[in-house]
Protein backbone atom coordinates (compact mmCIF):
# COMPACT_ATOMS: atom_id res chain seq x y z
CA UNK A 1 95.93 220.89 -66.71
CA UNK A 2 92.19 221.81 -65.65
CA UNK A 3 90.43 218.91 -64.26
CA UNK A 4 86.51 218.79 -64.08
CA UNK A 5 85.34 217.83 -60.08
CA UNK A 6 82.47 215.99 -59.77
CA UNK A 7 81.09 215.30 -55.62
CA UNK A 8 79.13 212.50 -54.68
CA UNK A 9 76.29 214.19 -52.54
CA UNK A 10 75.72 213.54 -49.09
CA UNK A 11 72.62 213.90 -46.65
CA UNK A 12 73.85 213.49 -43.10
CA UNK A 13 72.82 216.89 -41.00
CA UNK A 14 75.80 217.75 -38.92
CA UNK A 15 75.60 220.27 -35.58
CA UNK A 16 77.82 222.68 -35.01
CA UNK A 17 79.51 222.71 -31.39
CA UNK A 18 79.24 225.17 -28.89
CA UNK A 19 82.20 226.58 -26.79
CA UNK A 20 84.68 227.24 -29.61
CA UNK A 21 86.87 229.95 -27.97
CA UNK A 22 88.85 232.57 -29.47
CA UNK A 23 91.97 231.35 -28.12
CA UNK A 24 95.29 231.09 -30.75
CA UNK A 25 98.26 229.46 -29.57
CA UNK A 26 100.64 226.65 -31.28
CA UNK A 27 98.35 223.99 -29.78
CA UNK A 28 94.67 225.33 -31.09
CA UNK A 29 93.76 227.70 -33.45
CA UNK A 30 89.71 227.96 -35.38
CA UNK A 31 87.80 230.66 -36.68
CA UNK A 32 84.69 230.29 -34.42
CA UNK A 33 82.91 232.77 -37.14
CA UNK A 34 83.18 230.53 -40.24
CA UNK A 35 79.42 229.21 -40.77
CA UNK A 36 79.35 225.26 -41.70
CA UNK A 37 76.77 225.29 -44.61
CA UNK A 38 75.73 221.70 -46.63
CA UNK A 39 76.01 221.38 -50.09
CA UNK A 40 73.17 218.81 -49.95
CA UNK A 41 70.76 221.06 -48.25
CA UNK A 42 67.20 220.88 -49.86
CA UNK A 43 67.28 225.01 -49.13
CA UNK A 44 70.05 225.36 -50.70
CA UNK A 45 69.00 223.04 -54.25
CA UNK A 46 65.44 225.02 -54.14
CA UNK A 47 67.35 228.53 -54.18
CA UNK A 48 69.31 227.77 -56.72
CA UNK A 49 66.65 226.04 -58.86
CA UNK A 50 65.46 229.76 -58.19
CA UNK A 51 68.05 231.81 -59.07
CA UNK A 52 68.80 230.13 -61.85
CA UNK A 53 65.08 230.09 -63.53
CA UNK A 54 65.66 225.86 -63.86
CA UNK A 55 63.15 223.53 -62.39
CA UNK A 56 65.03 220.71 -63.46
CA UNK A 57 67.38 221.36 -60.52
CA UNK A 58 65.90 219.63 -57.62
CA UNK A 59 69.48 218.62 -55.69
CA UNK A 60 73.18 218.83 -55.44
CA UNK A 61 75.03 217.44 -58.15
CA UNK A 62 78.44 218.45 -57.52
CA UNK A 63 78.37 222.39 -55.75
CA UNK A 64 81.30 221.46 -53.20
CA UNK A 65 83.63 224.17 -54.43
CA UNK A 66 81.54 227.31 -54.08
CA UNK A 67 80.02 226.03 -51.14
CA UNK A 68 83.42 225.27 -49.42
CA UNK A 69 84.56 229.20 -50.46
CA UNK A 70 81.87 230.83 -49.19
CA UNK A 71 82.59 229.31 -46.06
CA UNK A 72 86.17 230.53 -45.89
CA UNK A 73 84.87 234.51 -47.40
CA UNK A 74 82.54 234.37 -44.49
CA UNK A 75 84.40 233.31 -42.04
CA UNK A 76 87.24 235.91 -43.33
CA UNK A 77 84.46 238.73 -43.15
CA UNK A 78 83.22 237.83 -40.08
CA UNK A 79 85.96 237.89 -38.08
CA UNK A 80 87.28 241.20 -39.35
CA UNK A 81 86.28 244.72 -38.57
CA UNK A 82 87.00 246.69 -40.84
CA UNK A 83 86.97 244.59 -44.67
CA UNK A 84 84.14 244.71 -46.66
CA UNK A 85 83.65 243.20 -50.07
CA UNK A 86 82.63 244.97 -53.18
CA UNK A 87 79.42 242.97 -53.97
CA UNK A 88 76.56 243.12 -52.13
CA UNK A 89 76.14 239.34 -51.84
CA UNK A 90 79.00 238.88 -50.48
CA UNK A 91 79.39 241.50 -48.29
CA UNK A 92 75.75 241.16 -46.17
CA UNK A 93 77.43 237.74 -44.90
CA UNK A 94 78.19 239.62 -42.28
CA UNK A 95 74.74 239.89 -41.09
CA UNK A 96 73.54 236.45 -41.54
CA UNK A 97 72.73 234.94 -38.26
CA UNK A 98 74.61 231.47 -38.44
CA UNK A 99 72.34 228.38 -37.20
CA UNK A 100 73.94 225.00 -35.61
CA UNK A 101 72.17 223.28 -38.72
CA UNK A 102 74.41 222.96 -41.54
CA UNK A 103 71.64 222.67 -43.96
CA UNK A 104 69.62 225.86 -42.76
CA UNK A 105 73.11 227.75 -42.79
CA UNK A 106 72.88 227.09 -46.81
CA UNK A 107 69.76 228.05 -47.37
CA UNK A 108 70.53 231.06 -45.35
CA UNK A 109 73.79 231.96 -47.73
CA UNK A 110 72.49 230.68 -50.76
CA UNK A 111 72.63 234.14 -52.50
CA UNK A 112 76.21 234.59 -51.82
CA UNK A 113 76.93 230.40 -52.45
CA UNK A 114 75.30 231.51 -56.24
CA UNK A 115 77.31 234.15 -56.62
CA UNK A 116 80.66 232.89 -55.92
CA UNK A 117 79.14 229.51 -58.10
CA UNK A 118 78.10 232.15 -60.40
CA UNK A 119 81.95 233.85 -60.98
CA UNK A 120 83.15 230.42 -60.57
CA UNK A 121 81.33 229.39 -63.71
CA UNK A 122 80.05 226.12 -61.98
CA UNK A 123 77.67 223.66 -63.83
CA UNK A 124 74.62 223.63 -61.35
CA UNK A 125 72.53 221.33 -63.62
CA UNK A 126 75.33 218.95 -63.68
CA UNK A 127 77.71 219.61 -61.03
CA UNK A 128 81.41 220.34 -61.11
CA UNK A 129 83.80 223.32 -61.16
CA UNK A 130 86.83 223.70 -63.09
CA UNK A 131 90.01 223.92 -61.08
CA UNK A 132 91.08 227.24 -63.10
CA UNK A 133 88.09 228.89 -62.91
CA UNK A 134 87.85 228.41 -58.84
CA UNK A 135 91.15 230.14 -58.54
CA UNK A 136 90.40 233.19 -60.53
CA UNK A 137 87.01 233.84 -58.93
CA UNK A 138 89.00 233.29 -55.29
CA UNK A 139 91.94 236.41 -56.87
CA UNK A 140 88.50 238.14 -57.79
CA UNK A 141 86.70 238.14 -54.66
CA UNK A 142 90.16 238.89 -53.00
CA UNK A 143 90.83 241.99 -54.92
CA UNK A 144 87.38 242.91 -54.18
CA UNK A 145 88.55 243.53 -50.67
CA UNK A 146 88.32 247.18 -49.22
CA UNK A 147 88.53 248.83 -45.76
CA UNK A 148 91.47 249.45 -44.08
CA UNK A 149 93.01 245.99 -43.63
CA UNK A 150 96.23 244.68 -44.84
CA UNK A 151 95.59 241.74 -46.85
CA UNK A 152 97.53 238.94 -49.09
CA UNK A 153 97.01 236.18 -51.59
CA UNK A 154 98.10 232.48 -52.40
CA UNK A 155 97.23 229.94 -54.83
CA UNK A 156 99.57 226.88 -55.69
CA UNK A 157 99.50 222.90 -56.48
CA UNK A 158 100.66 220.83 -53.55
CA UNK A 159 103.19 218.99 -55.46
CA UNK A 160 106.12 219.64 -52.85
CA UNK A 161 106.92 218.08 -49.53
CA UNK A 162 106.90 221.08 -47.59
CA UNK A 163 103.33 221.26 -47.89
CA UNK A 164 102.32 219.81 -44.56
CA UNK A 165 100.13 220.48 -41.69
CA UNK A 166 102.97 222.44 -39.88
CA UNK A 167 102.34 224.80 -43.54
CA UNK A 168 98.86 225.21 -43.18
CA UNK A 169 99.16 225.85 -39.24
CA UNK A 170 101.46 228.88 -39.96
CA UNK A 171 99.14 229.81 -42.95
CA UNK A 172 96.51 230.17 -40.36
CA UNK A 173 97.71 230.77 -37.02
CA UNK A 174 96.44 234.20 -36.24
CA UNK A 175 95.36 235.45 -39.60
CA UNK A 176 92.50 233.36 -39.80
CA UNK A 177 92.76 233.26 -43.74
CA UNK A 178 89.48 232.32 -46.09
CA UNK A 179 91.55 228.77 -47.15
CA UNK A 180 90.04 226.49 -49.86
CA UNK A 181 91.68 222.85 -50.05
CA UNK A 182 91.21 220.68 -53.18
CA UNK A 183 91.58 217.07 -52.60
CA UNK A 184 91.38 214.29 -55.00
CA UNK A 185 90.57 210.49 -54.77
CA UNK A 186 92.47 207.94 -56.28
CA UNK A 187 92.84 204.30 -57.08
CA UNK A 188 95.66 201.94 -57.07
CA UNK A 189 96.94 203.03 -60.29
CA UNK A 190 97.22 206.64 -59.14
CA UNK A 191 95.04 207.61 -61.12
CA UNK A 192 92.54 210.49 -60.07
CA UNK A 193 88.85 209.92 -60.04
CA UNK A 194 86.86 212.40 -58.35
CA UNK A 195 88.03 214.96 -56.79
CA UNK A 196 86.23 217.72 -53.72
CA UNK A 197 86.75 221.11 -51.89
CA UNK A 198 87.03 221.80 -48.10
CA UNK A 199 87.16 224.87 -46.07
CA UNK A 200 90.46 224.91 -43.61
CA UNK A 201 88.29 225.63 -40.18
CA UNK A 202 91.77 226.11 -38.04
CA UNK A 203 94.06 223.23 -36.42
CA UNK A 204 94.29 221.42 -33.04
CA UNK A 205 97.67 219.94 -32.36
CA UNK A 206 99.31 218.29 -35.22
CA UNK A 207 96.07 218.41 -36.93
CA UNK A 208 94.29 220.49 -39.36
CA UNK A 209 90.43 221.05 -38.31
CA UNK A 210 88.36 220.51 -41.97
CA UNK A 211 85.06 222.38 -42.36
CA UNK A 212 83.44 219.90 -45.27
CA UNK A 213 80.61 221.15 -47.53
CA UNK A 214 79.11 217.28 -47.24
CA UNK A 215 77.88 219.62 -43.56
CA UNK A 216 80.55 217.52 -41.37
CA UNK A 217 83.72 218.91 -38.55
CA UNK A 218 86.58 217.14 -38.75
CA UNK A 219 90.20 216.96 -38.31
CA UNK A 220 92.74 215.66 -40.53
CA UNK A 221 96.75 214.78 -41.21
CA UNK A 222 98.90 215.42 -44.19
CA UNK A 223 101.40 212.67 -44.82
CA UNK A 224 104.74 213.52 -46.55
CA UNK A 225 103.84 212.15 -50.27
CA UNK A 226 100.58 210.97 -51.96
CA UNK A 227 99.61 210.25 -55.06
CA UNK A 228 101.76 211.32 -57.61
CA UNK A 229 104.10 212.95 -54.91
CA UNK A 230 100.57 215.23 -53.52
CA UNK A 231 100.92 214.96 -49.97
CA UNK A 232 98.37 212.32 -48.42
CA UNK A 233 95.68 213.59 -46.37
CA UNK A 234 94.13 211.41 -43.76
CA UNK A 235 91.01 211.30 -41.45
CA UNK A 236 92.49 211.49 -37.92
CA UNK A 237 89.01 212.46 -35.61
CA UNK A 238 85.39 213.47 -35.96
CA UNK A 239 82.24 213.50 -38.26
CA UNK A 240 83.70 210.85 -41.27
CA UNK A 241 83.50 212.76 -44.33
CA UNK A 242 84.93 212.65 -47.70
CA UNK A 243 88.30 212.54 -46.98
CA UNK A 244 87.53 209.21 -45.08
CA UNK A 245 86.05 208.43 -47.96
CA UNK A 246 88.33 208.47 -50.23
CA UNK A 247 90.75 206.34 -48.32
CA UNK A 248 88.26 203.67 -48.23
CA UNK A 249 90.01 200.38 -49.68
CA UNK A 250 92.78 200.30 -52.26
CA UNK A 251 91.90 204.40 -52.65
CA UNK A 252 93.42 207.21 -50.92
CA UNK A 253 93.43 211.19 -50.60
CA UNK A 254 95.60 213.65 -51.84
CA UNK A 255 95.99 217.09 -51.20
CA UNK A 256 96.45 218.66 -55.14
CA UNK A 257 95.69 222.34 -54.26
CA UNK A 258 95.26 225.07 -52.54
CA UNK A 259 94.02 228.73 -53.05
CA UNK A 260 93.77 231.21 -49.88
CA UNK A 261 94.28 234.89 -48.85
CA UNK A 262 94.14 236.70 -45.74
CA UNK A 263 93.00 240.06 -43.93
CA UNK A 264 94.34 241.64 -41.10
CA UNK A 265 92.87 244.68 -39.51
CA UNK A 266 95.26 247.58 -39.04
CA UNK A 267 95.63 249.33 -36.02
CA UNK A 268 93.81 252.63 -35.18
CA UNK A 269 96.25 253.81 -32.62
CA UNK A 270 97.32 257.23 -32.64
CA UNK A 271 101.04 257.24 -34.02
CA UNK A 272 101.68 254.83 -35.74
CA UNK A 273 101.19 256.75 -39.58
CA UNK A 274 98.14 255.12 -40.06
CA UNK A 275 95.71 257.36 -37.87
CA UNK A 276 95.16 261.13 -37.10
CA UNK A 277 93.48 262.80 -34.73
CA UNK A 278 90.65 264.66 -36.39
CA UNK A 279 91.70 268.37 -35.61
CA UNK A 280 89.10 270.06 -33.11
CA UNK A 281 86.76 272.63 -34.22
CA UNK A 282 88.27 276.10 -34.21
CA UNK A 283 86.40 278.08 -31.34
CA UNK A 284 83.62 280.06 -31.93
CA UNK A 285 84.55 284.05 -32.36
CA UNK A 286 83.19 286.15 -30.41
CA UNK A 287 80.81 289.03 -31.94
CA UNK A 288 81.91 293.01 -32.02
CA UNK A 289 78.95 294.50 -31.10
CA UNK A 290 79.22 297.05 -33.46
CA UNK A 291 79.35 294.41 -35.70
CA UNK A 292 76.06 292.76 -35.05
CA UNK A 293 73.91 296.03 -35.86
CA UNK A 294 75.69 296.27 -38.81
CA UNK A 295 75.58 292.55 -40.15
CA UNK A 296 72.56 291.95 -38.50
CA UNK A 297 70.06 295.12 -38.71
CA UNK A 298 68.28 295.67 -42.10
């Protein structure tokens, strides 16, 4: 069943921190390449009042999902070498220079924030992106991939207790996949409200560090069952963002979907059936005299 997600819009500028390292163990694990953009920037709303040739869009009104992607396909082209998307949008990421303010970040990437909104069909006028739509755009973007990378794809509904944060720490550990989470408030009843995306940034312990499109780092838990038997995801440290939000009062989070794939580089060591050697040149002959009045002489 396709549900329509609507965002509440939020203003706060968040900073990126310095000194995120490379290092990947079991403990800590981020993708210090991923660019933290804000769906709420005023860069951002102007471009795509732009691009789409509509005045009448002065703000966010709901652009959390393609926002929260393009994140993840940055950060995924970024860090590798050797993948490239097919579109042109998509695949200069690689040369934007990424600021420590969220909202310049968007208006930097607002071409490539379009187009994924653009393939994801989302309603910029009103806001929203259907569920279905988000996850065929992500399989389209991923089969987009070229280069000489290894690469693989997953998209499923949380509905399962084995989703957990030890999951989504072997999803990334190492691989440093382009990971979209879809979580979804709701009330006492169970019953869903609103629902938002999020960018999976890495994890730090037990915890899963959250890029948020609302321009805010933080990490999170995943409890064993949520609404409706979705695992529960909790605000453990940092920035307070939506997920906090939603768990404000009789309300809480759940964690209702997923959609991710990875690229890994392949190696370009001699041997291993994947590289050759170019063959040197064959030396140059040498000339026959009598060969050079004859070829040579009118």
């Amino acid at each position: 069943m396709n549900v329509f997600t609507k965002i509440l819009t939020a203003t706060t500028t968040c900073f990126l921190l310095s000194g995120q390292t490379l290092a990947c163990d079991g403990s800590f694990c981020v993708n210090p390449e991923m660019p933290l953009l804000s769906q709420s920037s005023t860069r951002l709303a102007s471009a795509i009042s732009r691009l789409e040739r509509d005045s009448s869009i002065r703000k966010d009104t709901g652009w959390c999902v393609p926002v929260a992607a393009t994140m993840s396909f940055a950060g995924s082209l970024k860090k590798s070498k050797n993948m490239s998307y097919s579109n042109y949008k998509l695949n200069n990421m690689r040369n934007h220079n990424v600021s420590w303010n969220s909202h310049i970040n968007a208006g930097t990437f607002s071409d490539s924030i379009h187009y994924v909104g653009e393939l994801m069909r989302t309603n910029w006028r009103r806001g929203g992106t259907y569920t279905s739509r988000s996850n065929s755009a992500y399989k389209s973007i991923y089969n987009s991939i070229r280069g000489n990378v290894t690469k693989k794809y997953i998209s499923k509904t949380t509905k399962h207790s084995s989703y957990n944060s030890n999951y989504f720490k072997n999803l990334f550990r190492g691989k440093f996949p382009a990971a979209t989470l879809t979580i979804y408030k709701t009330d006492r009843r169970r019953k869903f409200l609103s629902g938002h995306a999020i960018a999976l940034h890495g994890y730090e312990g037990s915890t899963l560090k959250i890029f948020d499109p609302w321009g805010r780092i933080y990490n999170v838990g995943i409890g064993s069952t949520g609404s409706r038997s979705y695992p529960k995801i909790s605000h453990v440290k940092g920035t307070k963002g939506a997920v906090e939000y939603y768990n404000r009062g009789s309300n809480y989070a759940s964690l209702k979907s997923f959609a991710s794939f990875h690229v890994l580089d392949k190696a370009t060591s001699p041997g291993n059936n994947r590289y050759k050697r170019p063959s040197p040149p064959p030396p140059p002959s040498r000339r026959n005299p009598g060969d050079w009045r004859r070829r040579y002489i009118p």
